[in-house]
Protein backbone atom coordinates (compact mmCIF):
# COMPACT_ATOMS: atom_id res chain seq x y z
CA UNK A 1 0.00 0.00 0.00
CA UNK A 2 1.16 3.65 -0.74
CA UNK A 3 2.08 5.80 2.10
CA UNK A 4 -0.01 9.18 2.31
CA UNK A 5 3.10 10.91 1.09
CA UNK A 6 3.33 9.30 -2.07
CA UNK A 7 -0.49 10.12 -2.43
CA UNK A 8 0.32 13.70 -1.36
CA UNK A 9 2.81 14.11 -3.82
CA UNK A 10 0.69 12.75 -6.76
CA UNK A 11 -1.76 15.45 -6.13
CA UNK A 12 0.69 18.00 -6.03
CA UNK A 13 2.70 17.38 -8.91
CA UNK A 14 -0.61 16.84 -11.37
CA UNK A 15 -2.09 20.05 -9.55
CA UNK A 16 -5.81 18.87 -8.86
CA UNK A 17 -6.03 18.88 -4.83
CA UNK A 18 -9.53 19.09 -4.71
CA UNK A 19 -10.81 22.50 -2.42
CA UNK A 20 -13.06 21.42 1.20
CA UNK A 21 -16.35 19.93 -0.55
CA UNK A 22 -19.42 20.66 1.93
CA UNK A 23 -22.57 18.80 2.18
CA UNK A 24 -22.20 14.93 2.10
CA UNK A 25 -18.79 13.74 1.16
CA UNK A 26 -17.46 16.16 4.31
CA UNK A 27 -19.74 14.11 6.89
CA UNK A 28 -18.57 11.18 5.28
CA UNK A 29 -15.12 12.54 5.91
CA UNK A 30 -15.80 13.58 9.23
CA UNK A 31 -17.39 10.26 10.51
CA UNK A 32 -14.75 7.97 9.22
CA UNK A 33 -11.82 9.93 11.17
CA UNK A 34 -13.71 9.90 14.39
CA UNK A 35 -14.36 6.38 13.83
CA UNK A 36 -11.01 5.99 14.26
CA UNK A 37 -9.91 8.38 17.20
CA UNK A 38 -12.40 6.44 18.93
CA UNK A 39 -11.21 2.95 17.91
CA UNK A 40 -7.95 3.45 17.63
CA UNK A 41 -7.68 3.47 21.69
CA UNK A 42 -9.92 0.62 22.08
CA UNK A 43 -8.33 -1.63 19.66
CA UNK A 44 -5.33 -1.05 22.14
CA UNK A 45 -7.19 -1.96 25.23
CA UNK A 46 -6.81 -5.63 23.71
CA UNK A 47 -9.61 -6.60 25.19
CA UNK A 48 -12.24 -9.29 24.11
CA UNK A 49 -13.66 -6.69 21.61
CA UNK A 50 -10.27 -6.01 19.94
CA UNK A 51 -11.28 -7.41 16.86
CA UNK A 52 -14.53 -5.92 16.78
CA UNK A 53 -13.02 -2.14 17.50
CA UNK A 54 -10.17 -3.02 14.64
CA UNK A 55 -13.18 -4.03 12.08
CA UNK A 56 -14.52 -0.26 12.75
CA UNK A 57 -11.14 1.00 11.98
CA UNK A 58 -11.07 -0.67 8.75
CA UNK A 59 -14.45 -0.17 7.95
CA UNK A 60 -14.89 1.77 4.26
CA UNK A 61 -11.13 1.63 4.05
CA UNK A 62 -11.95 1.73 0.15
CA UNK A 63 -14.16 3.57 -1.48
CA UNK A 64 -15.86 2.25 -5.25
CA UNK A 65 -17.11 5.26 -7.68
CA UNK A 66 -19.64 5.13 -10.40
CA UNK A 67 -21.08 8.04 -11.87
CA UNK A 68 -21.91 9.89 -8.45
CA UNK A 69 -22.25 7.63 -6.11
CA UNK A 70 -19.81 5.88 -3.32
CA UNK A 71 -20.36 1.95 -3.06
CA UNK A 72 -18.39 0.20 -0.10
CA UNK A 73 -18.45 -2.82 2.82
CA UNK A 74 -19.31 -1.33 5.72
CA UNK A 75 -18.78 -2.76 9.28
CA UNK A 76 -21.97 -2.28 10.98
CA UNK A 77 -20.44 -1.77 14.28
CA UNK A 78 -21.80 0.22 17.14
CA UNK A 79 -17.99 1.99 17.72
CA UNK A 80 -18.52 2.87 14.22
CA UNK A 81 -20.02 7.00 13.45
CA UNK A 82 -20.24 6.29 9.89
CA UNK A 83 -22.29 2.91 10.27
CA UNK A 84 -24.17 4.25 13.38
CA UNK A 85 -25.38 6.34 10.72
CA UNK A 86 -26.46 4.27 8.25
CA UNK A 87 -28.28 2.77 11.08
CA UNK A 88 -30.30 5.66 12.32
CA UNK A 89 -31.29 6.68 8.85
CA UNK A 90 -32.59 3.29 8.33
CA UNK A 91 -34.50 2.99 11.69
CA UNK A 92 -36.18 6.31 10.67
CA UNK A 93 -37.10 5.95 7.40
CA UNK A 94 -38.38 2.46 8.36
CA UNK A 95 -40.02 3.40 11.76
CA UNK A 96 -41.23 6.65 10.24
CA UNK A 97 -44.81 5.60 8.40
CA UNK A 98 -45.32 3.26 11.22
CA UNK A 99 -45.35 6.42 13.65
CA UNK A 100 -47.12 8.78 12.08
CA UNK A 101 -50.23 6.68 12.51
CA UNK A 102 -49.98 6.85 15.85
CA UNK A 103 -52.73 9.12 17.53
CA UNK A 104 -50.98 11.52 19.66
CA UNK A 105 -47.53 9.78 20.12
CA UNK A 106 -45.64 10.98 23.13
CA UNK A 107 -41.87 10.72 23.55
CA UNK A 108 -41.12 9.08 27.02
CA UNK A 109 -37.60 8.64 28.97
CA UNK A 110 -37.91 6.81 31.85
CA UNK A 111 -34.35 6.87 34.28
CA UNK A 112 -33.68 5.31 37.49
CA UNK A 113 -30.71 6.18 39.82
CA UNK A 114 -27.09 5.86 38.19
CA UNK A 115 -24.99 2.25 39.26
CA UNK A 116 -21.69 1.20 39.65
CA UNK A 117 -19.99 -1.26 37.99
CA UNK A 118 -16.56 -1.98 37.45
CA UNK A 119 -17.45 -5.34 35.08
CA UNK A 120 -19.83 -5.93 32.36
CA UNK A 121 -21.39 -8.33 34.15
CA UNK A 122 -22.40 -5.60 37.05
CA UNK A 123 -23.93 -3.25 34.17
CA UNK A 124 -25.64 -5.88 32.46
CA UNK A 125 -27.51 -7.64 35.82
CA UNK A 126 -29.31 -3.93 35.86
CA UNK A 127 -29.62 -3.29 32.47
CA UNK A 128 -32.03 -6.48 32.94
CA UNK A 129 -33.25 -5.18 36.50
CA UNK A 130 -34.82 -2.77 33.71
CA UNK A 131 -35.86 -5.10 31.40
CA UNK A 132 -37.79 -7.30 33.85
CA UNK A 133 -39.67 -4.32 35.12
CA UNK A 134 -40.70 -3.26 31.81
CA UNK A 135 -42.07 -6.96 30.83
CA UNK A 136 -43.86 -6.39 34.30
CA UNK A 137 -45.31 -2.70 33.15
CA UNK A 138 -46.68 -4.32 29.42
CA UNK A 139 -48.09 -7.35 30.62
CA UNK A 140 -49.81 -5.14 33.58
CA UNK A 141 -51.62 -3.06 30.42
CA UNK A 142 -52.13 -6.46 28.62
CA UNK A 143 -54.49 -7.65 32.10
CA UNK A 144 -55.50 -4.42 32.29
CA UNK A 145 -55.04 -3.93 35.92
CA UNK A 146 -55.10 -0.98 36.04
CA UNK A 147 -58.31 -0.18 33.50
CA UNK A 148 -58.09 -0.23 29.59
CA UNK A 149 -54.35 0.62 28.61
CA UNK A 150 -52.73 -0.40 25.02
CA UNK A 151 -49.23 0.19 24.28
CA UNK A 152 -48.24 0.31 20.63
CA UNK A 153 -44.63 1.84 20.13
CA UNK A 154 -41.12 1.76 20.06
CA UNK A 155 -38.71 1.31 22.80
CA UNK A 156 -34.76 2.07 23.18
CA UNK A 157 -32.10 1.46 25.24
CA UNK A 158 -29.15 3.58 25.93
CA UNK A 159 -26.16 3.13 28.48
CA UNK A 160 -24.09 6.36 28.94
CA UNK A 161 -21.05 6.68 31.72
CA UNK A 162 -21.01 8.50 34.36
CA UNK A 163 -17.87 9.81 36.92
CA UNK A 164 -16.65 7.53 39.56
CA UNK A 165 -17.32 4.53 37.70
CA UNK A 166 -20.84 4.81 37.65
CA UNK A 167 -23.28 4.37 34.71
CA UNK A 168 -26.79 5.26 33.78
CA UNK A 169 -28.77 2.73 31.77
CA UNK A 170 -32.25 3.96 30.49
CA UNK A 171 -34.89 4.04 28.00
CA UNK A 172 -36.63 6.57 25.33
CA UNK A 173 -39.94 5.56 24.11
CA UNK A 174 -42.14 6.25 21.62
CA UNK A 175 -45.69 5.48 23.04
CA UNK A 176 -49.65 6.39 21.83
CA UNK A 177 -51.23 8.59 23.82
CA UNK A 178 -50.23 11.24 26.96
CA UNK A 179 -52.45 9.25 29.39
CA UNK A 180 -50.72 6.19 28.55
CA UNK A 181 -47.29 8.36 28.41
CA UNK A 182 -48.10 9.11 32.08
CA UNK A 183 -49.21 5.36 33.04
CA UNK A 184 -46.16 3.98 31.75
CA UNK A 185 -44.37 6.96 34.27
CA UNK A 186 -46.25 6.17 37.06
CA UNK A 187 -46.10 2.25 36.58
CA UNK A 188 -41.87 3.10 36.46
CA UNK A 189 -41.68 5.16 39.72
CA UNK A 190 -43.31 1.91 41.45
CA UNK A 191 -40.96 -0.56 40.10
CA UNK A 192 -38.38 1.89 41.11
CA UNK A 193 -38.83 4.10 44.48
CA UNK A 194 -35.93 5.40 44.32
CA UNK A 195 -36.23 6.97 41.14
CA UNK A 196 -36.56 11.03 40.80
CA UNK A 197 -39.75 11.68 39.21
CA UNK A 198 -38.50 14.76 38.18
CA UNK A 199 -36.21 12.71 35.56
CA UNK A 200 -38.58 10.93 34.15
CA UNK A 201 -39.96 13.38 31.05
CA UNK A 202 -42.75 12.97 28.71
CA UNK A 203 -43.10 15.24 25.95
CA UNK A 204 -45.12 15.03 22.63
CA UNK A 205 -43.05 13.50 19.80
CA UNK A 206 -42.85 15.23 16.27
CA UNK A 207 -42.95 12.74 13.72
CA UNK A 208 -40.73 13.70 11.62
CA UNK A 209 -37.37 12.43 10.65
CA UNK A 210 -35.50 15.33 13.50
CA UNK A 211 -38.78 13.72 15.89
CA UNK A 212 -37.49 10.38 15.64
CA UNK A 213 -33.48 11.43 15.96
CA UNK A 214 -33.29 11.11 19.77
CA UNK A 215 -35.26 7.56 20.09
CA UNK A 216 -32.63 6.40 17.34
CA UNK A 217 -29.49 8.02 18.52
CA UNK A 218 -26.33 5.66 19.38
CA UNK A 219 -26.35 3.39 22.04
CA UNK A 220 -23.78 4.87 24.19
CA UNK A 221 -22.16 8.58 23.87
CA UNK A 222 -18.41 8.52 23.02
CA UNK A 223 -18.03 12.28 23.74
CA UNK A 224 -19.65 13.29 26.80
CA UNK A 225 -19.30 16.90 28.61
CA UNK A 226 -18.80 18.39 31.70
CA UNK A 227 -19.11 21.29 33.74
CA UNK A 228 -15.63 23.39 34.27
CA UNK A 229 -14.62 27.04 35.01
CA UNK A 230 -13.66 29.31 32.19
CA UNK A 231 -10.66 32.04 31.99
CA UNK A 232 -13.30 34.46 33.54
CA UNK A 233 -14.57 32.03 36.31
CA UNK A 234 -17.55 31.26 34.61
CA UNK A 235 -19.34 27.68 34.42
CA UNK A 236 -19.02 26.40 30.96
CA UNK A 237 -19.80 22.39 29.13
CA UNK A 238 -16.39 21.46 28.23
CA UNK A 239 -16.51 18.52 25.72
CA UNK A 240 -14.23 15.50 26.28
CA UNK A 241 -13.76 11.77 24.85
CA UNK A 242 -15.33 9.10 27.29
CA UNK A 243 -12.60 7.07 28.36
CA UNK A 244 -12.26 3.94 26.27
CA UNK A 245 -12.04 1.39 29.53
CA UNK A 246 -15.92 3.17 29.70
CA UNK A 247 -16.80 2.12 26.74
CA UNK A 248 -15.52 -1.08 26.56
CA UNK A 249 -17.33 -1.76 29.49
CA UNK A 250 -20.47 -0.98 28.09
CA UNK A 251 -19.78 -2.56 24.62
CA UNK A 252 -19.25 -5.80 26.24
CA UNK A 253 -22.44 -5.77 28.46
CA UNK A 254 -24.58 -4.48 25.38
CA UNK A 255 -23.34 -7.40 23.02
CA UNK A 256 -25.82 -9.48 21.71
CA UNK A 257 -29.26 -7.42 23.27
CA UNK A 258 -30.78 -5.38 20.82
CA UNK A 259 -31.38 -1.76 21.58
CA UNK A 260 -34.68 -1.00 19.68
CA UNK A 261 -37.70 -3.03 20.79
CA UNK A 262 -41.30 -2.46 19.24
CA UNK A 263 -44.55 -3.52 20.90
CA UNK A 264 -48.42 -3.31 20.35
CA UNK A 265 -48.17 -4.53 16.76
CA UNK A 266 -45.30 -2.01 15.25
CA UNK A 267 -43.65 -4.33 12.51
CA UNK A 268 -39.73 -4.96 13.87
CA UNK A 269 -37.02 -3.90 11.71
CA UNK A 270 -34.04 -5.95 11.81
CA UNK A 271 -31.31 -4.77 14.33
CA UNK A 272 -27.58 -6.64 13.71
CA UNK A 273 -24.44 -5.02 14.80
CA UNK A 274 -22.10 -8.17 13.82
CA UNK A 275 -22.94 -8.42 10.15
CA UNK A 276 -21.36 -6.51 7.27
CA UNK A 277 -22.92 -4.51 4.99
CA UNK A 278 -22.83 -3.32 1.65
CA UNK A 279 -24.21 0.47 0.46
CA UNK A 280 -24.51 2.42 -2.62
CA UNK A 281 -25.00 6.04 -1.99
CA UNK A 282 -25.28 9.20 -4.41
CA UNK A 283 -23.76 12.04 -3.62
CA UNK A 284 -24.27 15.46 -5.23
CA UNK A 285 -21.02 17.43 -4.05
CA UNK A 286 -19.27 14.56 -5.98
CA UNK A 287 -17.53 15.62 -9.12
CA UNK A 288 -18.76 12.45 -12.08
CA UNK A 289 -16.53 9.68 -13.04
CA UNK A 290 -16.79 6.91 -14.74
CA UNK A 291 -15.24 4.16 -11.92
CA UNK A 292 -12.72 5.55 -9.77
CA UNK A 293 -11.13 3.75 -6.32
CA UNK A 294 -10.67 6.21 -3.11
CA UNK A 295 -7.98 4.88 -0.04
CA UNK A 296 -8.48 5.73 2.89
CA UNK A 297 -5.01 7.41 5.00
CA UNK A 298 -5.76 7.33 8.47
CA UNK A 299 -6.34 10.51 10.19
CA UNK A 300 -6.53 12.23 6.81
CA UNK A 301 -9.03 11.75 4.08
CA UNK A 302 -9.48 9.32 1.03
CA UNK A 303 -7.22 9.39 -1.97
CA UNK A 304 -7.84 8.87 -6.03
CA UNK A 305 -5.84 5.74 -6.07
CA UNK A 306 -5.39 6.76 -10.34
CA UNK A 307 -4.70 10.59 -9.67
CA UNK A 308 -3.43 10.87 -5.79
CA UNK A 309 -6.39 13.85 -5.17
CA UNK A 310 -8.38 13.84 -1.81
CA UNK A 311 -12.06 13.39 -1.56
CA UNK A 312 -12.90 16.04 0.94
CA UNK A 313 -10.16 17.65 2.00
CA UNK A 314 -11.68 17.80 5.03
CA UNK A 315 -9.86 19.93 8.16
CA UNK A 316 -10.91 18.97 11.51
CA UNK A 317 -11.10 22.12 13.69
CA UNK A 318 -8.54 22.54 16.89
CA UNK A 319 -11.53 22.33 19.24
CA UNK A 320 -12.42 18.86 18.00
CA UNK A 321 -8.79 17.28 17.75
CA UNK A 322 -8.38 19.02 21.07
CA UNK A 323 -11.46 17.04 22.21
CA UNK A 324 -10.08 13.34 21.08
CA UNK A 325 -6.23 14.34 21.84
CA UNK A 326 -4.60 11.43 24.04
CA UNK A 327 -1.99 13.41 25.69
């Protein structure tokens, strides 16, 4: 394989470095080189998940052209931006018909006091504390205990981390109805006393594809934020990159449980993070060519394997390298 140099100095001796494209091809960019400042650590961790990290490194290494459009294997990992979303956009545009026949569809996250856990096996014995007392809450409505309540919607989990080694499993539904939003609240706050009711939030969903974003948003956060003193002593978020023993952590305890669950009738739509993929996608920043190859460099861009010009030229900004640096 060609260093980046030699690709570097292909461009510049035939003169066609291409200028920052916007749009598309610069998300594309984007995704694939935080892909790999987030892999890149946990690959290193060599832990049970090494190969599964190291197949989101790789993932889209090469790029096929026709005409306008980008064709490639992708990994379908959940470490991975780029196939993360792939993902979303399919859940929505799959999910999305199915919602909008809802009558009154409420968006619902229901949160129960952080946990510790310093194994996966810890986090994973609540996430299915969690899980039981849901199956308790539907089959309540399907015995109608408590009077006539139907659920139809959609349900998903997400694990994010938390200081001290704590983390904070929880769920965002999509559910029919606000009484039924609140009967699903109240049935929570039984199930789990502790709980602040405060946290718990119901609000009515949009159902559009921005509506549908948070239910279908990664499973975990990679880049959290925090709470710090500026220059002038004031309180400011500071973004930072989630420490990749975190993430591991929760990686390993999600493995193998799906994180969107439908009920009430909503047709499933299949949910795999182990299986390749294959996409074709058009792309109108894209300059036309016949068939052309792109290589991915790592922490750069992809490169005309006939002419040595980048695809994006993409240029991260200080603020987000400063974000993933590892010193």
């Amino acid at each position: 394989m060609d260093s980046p140099d030699v690709f570097r100095a292909f461009a510049m001796d035939n003169s066609i470095i291409s200028p920052q494209r916007t749009g598309q091809v610069l998300k594309k960019t984007r995704a694939k080189l935080m892909t790999g400042w987030i892999n890149s650590p946990l690959a290193d961790l060599r832990s049970p998940n090494e190969k599964y990290y190291r197949r989101a490194l790789y993932c889209c290494h090469v790029l096929k052209q026709n005409e306008k459009s980008l064709s490639s294997t992708y990994c379908n990992s959940r470490t991975c931006l780029t196939c993360n979303g792939i993902r979303t956009a399919k859940y929505i545009n799959d999910y999305l018909e199915q919602i909008k026949l809802l009558n009154n569809p409420q968006l619902v996250t229901l949160t129960a006091p952080t946990i510790f856990a310093d194994v996966p096996e810890m986090l994973l014995a609540e996430i299915e504390k969690r899980e039981k007392a849901w199956r308790a809450i539907y089959e309540n409505a399907r015995l109608c205990r408590s009077g006539k309540i139907v659920l139809r919607g959609i349900r998903a989990l997400e694990v994010v981390a938390r200081p001290d080694g704590h983390y904070h499993p929880h769920y965002h539904l999509i559910v029919e109805g606000e009484d039924v939003a609140r009967w699903i609240v109240k049935q929570w706050l039984q199930r789990f006393p502790e709980a602040n009711s405060k946290a718990q939030d119901i609000r009515p969903l949009i159902a559009d594809k921005n509506g549908l974003a948070e239910l279908f948003k990664y499973g975990t956060k990679f880049i959290d934020s925090r709470r710090e003193r500026d220059g002038q002593g004031n309180w400011v978020k500071v973004p930072y990159q989630v420490e990749p023993e975190r993430i591991d952590l929760i990686i390993s305890a999600l493995r193998g449980k799906r994180l969107i669950n439908t009920f009430g009738g909503i047709k499933r739509v299949k949910d795999d993070d182990t299986n390749e993929m294959v996409e074709k996608v058009s792309y109108e920043d894209l300059e036309w060519a016949e068939e052309r190859f792109w290589e991915w460099q790592t922490d750069d861009d992809w490169y005309a394997t006939d002419t040595g010009e980048r695809l994006s030229n993409y240029k991260p900004s200080e603020s987000l390298k400063k974000v993933f640096s590892r010193e």
